[in-house]
C-alpha atoms as a PDB file:
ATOM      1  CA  UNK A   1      45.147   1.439  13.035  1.00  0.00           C
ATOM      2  CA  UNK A   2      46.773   1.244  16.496  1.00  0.00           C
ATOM      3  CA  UNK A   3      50.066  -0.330  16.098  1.00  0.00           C
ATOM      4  CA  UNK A   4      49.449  -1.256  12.638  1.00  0.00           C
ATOM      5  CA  UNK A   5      46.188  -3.657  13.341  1.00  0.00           C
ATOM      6  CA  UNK A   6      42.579  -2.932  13.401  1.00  0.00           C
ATOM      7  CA  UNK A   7      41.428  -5.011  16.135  1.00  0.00           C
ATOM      8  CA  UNK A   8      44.255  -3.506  18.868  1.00  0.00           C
ATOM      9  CA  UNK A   9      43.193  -0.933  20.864  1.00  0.00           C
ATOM     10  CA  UNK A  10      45.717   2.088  22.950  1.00  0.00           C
ATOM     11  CA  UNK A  11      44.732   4.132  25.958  1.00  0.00           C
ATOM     12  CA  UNK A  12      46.803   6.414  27.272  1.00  0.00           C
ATOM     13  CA  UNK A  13      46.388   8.331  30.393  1.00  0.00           C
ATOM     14  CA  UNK A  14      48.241  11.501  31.473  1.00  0.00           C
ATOM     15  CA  UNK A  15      48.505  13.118  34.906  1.00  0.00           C
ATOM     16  CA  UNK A  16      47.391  16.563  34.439  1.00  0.00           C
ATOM     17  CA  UNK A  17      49.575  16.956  37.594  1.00  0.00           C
ATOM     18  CA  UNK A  18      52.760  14.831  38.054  1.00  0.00           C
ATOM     19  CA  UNK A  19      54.864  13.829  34.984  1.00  0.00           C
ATOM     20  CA  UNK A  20      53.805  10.388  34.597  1.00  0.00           C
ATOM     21  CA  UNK A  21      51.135   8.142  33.251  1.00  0.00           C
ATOM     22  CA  UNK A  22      49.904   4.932  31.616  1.00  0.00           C
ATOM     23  CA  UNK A  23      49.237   3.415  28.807  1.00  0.00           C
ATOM     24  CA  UNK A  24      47.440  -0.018  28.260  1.00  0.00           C
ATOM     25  CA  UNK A  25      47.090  -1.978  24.914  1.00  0.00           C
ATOM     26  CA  UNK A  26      44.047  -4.050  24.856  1.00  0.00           C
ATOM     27  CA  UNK A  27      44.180  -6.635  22.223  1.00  0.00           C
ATOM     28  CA  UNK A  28      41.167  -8.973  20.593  1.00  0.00           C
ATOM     29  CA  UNK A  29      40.061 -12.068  22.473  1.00  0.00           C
ATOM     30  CA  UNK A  30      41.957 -15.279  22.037  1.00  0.00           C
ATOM     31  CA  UNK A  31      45.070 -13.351  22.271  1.00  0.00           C
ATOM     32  CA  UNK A  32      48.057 -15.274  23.149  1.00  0.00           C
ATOM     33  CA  UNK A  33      50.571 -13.315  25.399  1.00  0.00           C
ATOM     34  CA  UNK A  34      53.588 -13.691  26.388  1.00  0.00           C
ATOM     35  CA  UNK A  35      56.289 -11.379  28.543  1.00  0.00           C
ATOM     36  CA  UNK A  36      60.206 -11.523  28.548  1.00  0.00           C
ATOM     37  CA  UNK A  37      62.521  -9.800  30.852  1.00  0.00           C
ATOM     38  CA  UNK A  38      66.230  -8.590  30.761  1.00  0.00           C
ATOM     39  CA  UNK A  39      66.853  -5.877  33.143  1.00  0.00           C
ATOM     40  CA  UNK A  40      67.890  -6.637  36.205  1.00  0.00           C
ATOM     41  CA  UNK A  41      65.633  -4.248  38.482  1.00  0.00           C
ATOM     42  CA  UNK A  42      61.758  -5.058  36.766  1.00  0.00           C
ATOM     43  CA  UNK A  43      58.784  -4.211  38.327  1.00  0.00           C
ATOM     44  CA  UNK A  44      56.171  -6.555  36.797  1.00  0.00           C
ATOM     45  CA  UNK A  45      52.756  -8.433  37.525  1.00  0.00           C
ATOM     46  CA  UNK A  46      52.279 -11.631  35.949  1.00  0.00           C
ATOM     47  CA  UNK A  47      55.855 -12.265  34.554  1.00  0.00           C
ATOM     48  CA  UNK A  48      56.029 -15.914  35.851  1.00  0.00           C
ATOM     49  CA  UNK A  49      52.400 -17.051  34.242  1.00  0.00           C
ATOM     50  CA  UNK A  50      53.524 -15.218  30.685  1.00  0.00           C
ATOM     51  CA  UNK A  51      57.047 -16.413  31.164  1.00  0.00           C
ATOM     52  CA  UNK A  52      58.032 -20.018  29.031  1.00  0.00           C
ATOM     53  CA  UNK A  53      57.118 -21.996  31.667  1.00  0.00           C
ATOM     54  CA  UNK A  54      53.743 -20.341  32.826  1.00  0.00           C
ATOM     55  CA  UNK A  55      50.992 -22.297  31.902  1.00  0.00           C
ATOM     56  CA  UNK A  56      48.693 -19.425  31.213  1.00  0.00           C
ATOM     57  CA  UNK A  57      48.817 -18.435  27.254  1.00  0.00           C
ATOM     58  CA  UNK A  58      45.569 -15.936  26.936  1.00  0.00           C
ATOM     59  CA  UNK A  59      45.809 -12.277  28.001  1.00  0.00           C
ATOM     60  CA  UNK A  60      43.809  -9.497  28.012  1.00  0.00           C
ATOM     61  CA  UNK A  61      45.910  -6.868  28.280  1.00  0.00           C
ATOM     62  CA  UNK A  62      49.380  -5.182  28.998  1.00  0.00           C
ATOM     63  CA  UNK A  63      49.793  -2.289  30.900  1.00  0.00           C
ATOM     64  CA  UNK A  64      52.937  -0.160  30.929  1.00  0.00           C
ATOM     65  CA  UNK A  65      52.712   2.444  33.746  1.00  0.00           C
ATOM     66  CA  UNK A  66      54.474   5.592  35.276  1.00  0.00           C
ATOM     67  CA  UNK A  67      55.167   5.360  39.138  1.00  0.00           C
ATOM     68  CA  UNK A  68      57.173   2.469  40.025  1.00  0.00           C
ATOM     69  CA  UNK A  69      55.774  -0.125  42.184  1.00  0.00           C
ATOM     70  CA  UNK A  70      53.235   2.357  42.945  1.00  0.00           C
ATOM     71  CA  UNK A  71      51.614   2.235  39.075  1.00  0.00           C
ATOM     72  CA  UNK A  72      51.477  -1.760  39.476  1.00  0.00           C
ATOM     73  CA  UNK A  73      48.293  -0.780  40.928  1.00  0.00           C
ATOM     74  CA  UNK A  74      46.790   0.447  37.666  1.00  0.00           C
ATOM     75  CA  UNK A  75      46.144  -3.050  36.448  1.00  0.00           C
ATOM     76  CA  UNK A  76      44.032  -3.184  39.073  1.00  0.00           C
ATOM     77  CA  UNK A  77      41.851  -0.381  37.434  1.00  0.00           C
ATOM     78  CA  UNK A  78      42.209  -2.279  34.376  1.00  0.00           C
ATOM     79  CA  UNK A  79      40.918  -5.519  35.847  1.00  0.00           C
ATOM     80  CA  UNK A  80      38.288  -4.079  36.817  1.00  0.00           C
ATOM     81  CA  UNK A  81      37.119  -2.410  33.583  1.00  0.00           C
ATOM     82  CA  UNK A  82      37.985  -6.148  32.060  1.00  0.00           C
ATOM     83  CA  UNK A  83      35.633  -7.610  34.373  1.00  0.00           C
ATOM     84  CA  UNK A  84      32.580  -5.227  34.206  1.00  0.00           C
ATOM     85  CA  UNK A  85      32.296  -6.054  30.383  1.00  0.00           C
ATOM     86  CA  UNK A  86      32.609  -9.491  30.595  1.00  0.00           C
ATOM     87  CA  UNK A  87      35.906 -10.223  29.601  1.00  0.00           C
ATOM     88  CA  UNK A  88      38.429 -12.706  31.053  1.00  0.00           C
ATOM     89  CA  UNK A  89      40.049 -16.300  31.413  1.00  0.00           C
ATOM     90  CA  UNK A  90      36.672 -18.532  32.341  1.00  0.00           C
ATOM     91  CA  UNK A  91      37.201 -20.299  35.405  1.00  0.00           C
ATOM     92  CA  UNK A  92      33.452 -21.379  35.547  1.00  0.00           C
ATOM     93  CA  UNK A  93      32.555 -19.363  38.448  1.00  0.00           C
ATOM     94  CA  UNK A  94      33.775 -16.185  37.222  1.00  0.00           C
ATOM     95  CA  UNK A  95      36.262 -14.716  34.256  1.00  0.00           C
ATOM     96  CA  UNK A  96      39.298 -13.539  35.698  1.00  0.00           C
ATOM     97  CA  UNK A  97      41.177 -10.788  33.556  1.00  0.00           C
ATOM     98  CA  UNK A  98      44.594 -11.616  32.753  1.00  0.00           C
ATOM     99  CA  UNK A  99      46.350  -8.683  32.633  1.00  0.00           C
ATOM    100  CA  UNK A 100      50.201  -8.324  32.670  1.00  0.00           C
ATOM    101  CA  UNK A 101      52.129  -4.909  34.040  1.00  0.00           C
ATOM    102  CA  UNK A 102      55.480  -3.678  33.627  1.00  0.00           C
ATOM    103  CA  UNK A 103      56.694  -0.682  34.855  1.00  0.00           C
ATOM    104  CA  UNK A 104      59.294   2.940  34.981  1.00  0.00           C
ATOM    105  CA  UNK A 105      60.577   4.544  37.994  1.00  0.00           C
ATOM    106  CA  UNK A 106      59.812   7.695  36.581  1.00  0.00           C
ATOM    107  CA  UNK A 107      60.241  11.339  37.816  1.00  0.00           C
ATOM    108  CA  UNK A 108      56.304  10.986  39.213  1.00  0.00           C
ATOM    109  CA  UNK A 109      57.440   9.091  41.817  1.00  0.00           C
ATOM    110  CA  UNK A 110      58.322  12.271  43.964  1.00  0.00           C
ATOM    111  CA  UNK A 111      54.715  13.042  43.568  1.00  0.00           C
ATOM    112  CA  UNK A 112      53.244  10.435  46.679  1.00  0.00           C
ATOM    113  CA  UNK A 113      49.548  11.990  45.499  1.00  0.00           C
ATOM    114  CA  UNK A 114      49.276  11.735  42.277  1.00  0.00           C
ATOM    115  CA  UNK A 115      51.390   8.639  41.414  1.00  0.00           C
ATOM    116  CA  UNK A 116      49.167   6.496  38.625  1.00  0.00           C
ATOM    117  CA  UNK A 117      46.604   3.744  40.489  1.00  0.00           C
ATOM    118  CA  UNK A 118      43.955   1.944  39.635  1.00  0.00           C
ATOM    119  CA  UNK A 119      42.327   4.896  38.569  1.00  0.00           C
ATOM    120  CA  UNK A 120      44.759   5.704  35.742  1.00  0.00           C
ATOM    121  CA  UNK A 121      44.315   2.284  34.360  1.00  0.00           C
ATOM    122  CA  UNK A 122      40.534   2.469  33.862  1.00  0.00           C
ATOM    123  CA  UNK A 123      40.558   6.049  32.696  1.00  0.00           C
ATOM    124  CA  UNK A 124      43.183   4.521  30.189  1.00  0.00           C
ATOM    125  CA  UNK A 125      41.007   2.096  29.443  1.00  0.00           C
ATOM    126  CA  UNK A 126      37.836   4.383  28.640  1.00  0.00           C
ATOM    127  CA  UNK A 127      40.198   6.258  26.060  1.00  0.00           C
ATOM    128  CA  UNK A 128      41.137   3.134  24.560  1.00  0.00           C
ATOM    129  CA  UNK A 129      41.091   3.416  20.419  1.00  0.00           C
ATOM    130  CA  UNK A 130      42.555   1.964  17.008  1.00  0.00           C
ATOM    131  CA  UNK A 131      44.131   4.851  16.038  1.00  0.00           C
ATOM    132  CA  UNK A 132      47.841   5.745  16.271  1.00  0.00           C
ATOM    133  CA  UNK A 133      48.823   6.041  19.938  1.00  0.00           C
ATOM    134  CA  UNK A 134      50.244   9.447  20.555  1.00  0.00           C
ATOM    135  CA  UNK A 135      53.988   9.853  20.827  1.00  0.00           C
ATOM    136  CA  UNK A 136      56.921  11.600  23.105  1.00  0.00           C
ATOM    137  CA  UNK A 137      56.109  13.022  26.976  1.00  0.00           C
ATOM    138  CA  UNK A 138      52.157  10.925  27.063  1.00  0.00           C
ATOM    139  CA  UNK A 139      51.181   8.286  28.858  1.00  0.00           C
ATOM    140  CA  UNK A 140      53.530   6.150  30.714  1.00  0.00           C
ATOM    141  CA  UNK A 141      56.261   7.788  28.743  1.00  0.00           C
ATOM    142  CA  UNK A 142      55.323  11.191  30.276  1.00  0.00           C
ATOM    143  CA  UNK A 143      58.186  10.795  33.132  1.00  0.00           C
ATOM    144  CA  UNK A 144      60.320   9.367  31.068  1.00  0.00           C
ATOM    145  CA  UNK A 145      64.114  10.566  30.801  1.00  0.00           C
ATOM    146  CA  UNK A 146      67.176   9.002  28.723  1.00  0.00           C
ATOM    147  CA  UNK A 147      70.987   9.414  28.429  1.00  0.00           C
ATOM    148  CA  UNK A 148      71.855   9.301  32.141  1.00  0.00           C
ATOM    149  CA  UNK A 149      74.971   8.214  31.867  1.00  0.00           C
ATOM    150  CA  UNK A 150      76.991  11.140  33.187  1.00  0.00           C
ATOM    151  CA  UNK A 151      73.621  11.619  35.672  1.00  0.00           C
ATOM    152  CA  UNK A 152      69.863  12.484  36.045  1.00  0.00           C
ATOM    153  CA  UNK A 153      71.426  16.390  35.845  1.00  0.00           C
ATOM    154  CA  UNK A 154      72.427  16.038  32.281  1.00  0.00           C
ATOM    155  CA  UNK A 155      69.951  14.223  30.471  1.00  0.00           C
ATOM    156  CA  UNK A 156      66.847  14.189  28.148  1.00  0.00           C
ATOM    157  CA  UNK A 157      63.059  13.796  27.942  1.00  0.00           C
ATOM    158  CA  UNK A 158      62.407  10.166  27.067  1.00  0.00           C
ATOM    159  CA  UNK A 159      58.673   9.053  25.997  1.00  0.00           C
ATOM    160  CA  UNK A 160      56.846   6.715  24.262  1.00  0.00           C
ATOM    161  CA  UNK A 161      57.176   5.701  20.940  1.00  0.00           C
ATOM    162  CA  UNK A 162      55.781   3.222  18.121  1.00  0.00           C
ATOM    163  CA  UNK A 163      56.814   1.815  15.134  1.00  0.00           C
ATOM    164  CA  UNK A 164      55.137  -1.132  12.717  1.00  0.00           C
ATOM    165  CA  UNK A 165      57.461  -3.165  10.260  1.00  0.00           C
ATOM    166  CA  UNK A 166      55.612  -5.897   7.981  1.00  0.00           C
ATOM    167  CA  UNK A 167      56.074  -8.727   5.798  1.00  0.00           C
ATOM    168  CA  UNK A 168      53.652 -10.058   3.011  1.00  0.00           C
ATOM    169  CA  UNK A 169      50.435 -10.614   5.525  1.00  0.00           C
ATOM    170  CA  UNK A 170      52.653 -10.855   8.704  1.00  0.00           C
ATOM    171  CA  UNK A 171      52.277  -7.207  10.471  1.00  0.00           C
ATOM    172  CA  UNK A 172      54.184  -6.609  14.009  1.00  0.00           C
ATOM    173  CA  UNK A 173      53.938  -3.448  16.185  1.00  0.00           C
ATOM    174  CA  UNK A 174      55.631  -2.007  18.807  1.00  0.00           C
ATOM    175  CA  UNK A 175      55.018   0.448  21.952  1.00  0.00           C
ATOM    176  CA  UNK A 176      57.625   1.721  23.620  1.00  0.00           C
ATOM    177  CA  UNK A 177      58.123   3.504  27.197  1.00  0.00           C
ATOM    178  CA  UNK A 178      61.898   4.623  26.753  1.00  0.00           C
ATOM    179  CA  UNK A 179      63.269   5.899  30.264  1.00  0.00           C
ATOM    180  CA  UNK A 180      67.006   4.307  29.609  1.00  0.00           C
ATOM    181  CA  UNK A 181      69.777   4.930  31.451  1.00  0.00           C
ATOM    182  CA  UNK A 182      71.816   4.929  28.489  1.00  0.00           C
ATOM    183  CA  UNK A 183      72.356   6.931  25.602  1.00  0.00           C
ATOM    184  CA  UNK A 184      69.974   6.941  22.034  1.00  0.00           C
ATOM    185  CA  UNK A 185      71.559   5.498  19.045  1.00  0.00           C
ATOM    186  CA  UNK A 186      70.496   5.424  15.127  1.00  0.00           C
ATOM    187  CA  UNK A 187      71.136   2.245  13.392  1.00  0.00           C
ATOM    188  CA  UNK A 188      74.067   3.413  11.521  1.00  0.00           C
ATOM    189  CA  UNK A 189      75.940   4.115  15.547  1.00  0.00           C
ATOM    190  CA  UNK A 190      75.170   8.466  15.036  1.00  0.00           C
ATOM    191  CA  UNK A 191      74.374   9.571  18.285  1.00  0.00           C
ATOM    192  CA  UNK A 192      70.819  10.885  18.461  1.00  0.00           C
ATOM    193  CA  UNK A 193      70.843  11.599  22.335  1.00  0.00           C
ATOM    194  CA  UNK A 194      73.436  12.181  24.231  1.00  0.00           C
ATOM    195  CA  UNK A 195      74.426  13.150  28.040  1.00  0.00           C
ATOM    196  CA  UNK A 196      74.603  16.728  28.092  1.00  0.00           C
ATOM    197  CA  UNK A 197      77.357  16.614  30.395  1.00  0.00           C
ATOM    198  CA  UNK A 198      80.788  18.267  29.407  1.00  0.00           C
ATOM    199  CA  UNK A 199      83.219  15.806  27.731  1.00  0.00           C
ATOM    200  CA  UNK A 200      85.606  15.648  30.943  1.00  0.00           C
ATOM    201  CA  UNK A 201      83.252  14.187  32.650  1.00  0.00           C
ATOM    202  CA  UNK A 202      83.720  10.653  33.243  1.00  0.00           C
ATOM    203  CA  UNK A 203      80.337   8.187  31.955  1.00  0.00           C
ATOM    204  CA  UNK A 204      78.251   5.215  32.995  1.00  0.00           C
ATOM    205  CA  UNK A 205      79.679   2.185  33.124  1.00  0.00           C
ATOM    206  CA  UNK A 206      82.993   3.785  34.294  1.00  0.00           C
ATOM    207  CA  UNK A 207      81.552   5.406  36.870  1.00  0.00           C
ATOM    208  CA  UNK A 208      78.560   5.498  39.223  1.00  0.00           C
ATOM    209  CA  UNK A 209      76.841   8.260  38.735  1.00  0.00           C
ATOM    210  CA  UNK A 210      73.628   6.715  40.398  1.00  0.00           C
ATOM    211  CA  UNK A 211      74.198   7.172  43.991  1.00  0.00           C
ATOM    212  CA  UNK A 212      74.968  11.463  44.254  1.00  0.00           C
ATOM    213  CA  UNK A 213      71.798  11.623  41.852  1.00  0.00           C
ATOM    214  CA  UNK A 214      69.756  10.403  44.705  1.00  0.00           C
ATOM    215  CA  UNK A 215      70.239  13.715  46.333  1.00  0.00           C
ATOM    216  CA  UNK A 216      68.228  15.496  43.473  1.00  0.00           C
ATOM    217  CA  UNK A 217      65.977  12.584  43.210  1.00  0.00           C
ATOM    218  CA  UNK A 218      66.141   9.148  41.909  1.00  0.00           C
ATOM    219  CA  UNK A 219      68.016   7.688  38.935  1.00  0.00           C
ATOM    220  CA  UNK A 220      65.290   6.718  36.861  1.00  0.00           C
ATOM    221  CA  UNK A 221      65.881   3.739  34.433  1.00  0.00           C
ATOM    222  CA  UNK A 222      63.900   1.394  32.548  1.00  0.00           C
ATOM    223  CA  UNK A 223      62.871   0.186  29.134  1.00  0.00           C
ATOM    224  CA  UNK A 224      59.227  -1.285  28.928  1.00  0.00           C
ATOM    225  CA  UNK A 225      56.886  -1.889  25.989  1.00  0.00           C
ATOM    226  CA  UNK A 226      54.560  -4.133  23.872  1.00  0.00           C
ATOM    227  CA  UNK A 227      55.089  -6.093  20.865  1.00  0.00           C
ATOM    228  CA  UNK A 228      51.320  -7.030  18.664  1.00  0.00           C
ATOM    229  CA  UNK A 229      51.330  -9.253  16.256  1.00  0.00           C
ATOM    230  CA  UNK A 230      48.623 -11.000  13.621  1.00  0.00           C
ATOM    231  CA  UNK A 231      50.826 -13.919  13.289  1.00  0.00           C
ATOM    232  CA  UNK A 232      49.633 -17.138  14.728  1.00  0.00           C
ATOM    233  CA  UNK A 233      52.440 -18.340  17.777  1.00  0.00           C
ATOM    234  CA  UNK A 234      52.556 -21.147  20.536  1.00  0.00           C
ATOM    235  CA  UNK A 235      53.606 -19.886  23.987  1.00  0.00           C
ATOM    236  CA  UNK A 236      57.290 -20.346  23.775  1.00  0.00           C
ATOM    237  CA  UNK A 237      56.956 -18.808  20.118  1.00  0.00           C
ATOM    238  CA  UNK A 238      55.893 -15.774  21.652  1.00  0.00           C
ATOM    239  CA  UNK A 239      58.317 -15.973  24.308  1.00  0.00           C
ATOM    240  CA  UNK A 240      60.489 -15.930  21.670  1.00  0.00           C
ATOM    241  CA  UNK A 241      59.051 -13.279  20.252  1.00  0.00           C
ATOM    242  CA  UNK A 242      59.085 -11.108  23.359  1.00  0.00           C
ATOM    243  CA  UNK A 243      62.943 -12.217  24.406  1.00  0.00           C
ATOM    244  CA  UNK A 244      64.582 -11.646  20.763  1.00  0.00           C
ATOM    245  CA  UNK A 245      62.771  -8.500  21.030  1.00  0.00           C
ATOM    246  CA  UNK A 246      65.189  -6.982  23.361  1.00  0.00           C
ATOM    247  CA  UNK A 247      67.325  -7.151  20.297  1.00  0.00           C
ATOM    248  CA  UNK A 248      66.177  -4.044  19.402  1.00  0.00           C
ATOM    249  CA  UNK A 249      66.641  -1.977  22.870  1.00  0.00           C
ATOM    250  CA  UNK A 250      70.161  -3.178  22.519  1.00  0.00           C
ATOM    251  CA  UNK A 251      70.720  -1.704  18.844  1.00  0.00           C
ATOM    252  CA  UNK A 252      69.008   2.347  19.985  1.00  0.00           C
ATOM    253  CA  UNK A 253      70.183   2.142  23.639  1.00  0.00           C
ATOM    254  CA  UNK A 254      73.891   2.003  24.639  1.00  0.00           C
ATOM    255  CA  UNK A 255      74.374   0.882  27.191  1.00  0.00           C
ATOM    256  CA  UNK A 256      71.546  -1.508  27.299  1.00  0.00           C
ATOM    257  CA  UNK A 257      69.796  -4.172  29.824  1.00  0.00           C
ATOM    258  CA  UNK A 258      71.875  -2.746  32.918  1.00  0.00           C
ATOM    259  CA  UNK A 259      72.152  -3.754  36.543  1.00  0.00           C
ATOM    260  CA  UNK A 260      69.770  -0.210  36.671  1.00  0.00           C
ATOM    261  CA  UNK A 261      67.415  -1.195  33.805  1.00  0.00           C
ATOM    262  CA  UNK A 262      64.430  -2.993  34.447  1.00  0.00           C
ATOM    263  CA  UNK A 263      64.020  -3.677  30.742  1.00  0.00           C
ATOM    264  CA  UNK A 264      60.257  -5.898  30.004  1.00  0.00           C
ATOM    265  CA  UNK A 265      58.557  -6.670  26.691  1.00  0.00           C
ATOM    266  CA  UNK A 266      55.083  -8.200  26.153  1.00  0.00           C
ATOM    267  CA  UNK A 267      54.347  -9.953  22.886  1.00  0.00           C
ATOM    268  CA  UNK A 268      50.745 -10.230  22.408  1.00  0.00           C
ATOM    269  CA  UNK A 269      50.168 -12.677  19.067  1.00  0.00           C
ATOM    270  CA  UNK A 270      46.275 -11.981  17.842  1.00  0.00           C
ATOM    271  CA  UNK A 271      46.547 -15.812  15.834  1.00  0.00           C
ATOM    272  CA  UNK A 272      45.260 -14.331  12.094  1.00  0.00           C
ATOM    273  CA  UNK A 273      47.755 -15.181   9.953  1.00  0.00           C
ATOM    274  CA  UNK A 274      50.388 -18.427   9.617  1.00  0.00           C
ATOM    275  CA  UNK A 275      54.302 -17.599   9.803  1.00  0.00           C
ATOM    276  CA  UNK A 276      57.442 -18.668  11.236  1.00  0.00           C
ATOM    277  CA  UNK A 277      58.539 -17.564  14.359  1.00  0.00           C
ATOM    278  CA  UNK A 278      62.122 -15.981  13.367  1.00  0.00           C
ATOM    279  CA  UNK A 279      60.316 -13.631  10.757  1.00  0.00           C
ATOM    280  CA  UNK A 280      58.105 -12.092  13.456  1.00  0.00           C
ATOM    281  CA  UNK A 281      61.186 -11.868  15.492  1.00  0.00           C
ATOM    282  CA  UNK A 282      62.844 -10.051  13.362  1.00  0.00           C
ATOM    283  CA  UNK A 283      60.381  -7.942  12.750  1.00  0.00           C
ATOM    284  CA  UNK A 284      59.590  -7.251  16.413  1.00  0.00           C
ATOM    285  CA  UNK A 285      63.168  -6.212  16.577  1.00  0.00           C
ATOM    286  CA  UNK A 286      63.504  -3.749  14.181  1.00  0.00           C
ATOM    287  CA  UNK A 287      60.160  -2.290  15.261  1.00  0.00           C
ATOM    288  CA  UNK A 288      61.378  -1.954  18.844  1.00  0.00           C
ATOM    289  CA  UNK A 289      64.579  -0.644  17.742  1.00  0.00           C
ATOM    290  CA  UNK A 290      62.167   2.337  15.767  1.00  0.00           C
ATOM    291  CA  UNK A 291      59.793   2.825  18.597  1.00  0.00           C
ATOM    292  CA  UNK A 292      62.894   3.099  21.439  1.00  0.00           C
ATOM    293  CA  UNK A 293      63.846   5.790  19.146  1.00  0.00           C
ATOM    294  CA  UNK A 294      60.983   7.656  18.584  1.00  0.00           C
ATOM    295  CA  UNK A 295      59.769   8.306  21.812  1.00  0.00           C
ATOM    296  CA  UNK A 296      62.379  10.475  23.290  1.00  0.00           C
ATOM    297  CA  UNK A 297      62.899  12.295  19.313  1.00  0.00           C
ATOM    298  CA  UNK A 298      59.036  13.350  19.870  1.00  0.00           C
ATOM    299  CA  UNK A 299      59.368  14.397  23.718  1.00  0.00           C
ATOM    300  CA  UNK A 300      59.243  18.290  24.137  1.00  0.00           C
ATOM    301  CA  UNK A 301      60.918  19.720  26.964  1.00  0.00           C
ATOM    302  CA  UNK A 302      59.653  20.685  30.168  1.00  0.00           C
ATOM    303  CA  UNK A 303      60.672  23.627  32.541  1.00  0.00           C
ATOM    304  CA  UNK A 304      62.919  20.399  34.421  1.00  0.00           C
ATOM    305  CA  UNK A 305      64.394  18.617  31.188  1.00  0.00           C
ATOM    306  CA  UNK A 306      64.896  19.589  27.714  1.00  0.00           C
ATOM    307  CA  UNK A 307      63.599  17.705  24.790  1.00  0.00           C
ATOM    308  CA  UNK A 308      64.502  16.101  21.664  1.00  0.00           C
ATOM    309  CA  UNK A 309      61.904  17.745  19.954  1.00  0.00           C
ATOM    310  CA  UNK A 310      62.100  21.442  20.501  1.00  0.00           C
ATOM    311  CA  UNK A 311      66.350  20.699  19.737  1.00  0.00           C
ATOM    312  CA  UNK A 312      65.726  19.226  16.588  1.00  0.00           C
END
């Protein structure tokens, strides 16, 4: 079951030329959704209407995307697909897809044609299934890198990543697209992924390492992803959700939510089962905490970057 519930669905899309990609999650109707945002450089479509004071509370899906700016586009795609089968927020003259975006400045942005459009988001669409979403260098976590602390020179492969954490009935998933600037941490503090760099040299947040990477291309940041749950939430519940989420970027990421991160979650709450809203926070926490790790542990290596994977 994608993410741990049968009626969820994950497509992922992978350039077969550029390293980058999407990935949507496309839950059940009468899905309540909700987005929260901590980093301070996002790139996002429809933060405001899923934000706690947006009056909107269905959505149809969440797409995290590759390409900067550029991959907003692919909830275009994804709009589209939405609206050909008859699926969106009935306005009485038509039903308008509500589909939220986040995305990562990833290394496919040096790639001006083959970035991910509206293209990627329907062919993301059409691969759409319940089973477990595939993990490490796919989808929008293809461009991914991590530990950039000491630079763009010294670091990994990030990726995407899931994990699912329950309680009793409750059940709460998480995708992650991990492209941090900071460094991969296990629970316990061990150091999973580090900056390569030699010990001398001197590490984010003492220095700036951002600004002499731009010679060799940009210093890609950014934590994005999706929490699902069955449980049955208001809007600010799921706000909640989303927000306290973050919780668990900040225990596998060090440094986390930076003036270079664009961190975003979704929390998409499917109404099945009754709960309290702390549990499923909880929950979403320690399942984003997982997924944040698992990505860039899964991500192979590349003739660019190395990977966790093939160093394991």
């Amino acid at each position: 079951m994608a993410l741990g519930l049968s009626d969820v669905l994950v497509g992922v899309w992978t350039s077969p030329h550029a390293p980058t990609g999407t990935t949507v999650v496309l839950p059940p109707e009468g899905t309540l959704g909700a987005m929260a945002v901590r980093g301070a450089s996002p790139g996002t479509r429809e933060a405001i209407a899923l934000g706690p004071n947006g009056k909107l509370t269905t959505i149809h899906a969440a797409v995290l995307s590759g390409g900067s700016a550029f991959g907003l586009a692919t909830a275009d795609g994804v709009v589209s697909w939405l609206a050909a089968r008859g699926i969106g927020y009935d306005i009485g003259v038509a039903k308008v897809p509500i589909v939220g975006a986040a995305i990562i400045l990833d290394r496919g942005i040096a790639f001006a044609d083959h970035r991910p459009g509206a293209t990627a988001g329907a062919s993301a669409c059409d691969a759409a299934t319940a089973d477990d979403p595939p993990e490490g260098s796919v989808g929008a976590g293809t461009g991914a890198t991590v530990a950039k602390t000491a630079g763009l020179e010294h670091c990994w492969r990030g990726g995407q990543g899931w994990a699912v954490h329950r309680s009793g009935e409750v059940v709460v998933g998480a995708l992650v697209i991990n492209n941090a600037v900071g460094e991969i941490v296990a629970e316990d503090g061990e150091v999973l992924a580090a900056s390569r760099a030699p010990a001398d040299i001197v590490r984010f947040p003492q220095s700036l390492p951002f600004e002499a990477a731009r010679e060799n291309g940009p210093a890609t940041n950014t934590v994005i992803g999706a929490i699902v749950t069955n449980a049955r939430l208001d809007k600010l519940g799921a706000y909640r959700v989303a927000d306290l989420g973050h919780s668990g970027i900040v225990r596998s990421i060090r440094p986390a939510h930076t003036q270079y991160d664009g961190d975003a979650l979704f929390c998409l709450a499917t109404q099945r089962v009754e709960t309290h809203v702390d549990l499923v926070a909880a929950l979403a926490a320690d399942a984003v905490a997982e997924a944040a790790r698992r990505g860039p542990l899964a991500a192979h290596g590349d003739a660019d970057i190395p990977g966790l994977a093939d160093a394991r």
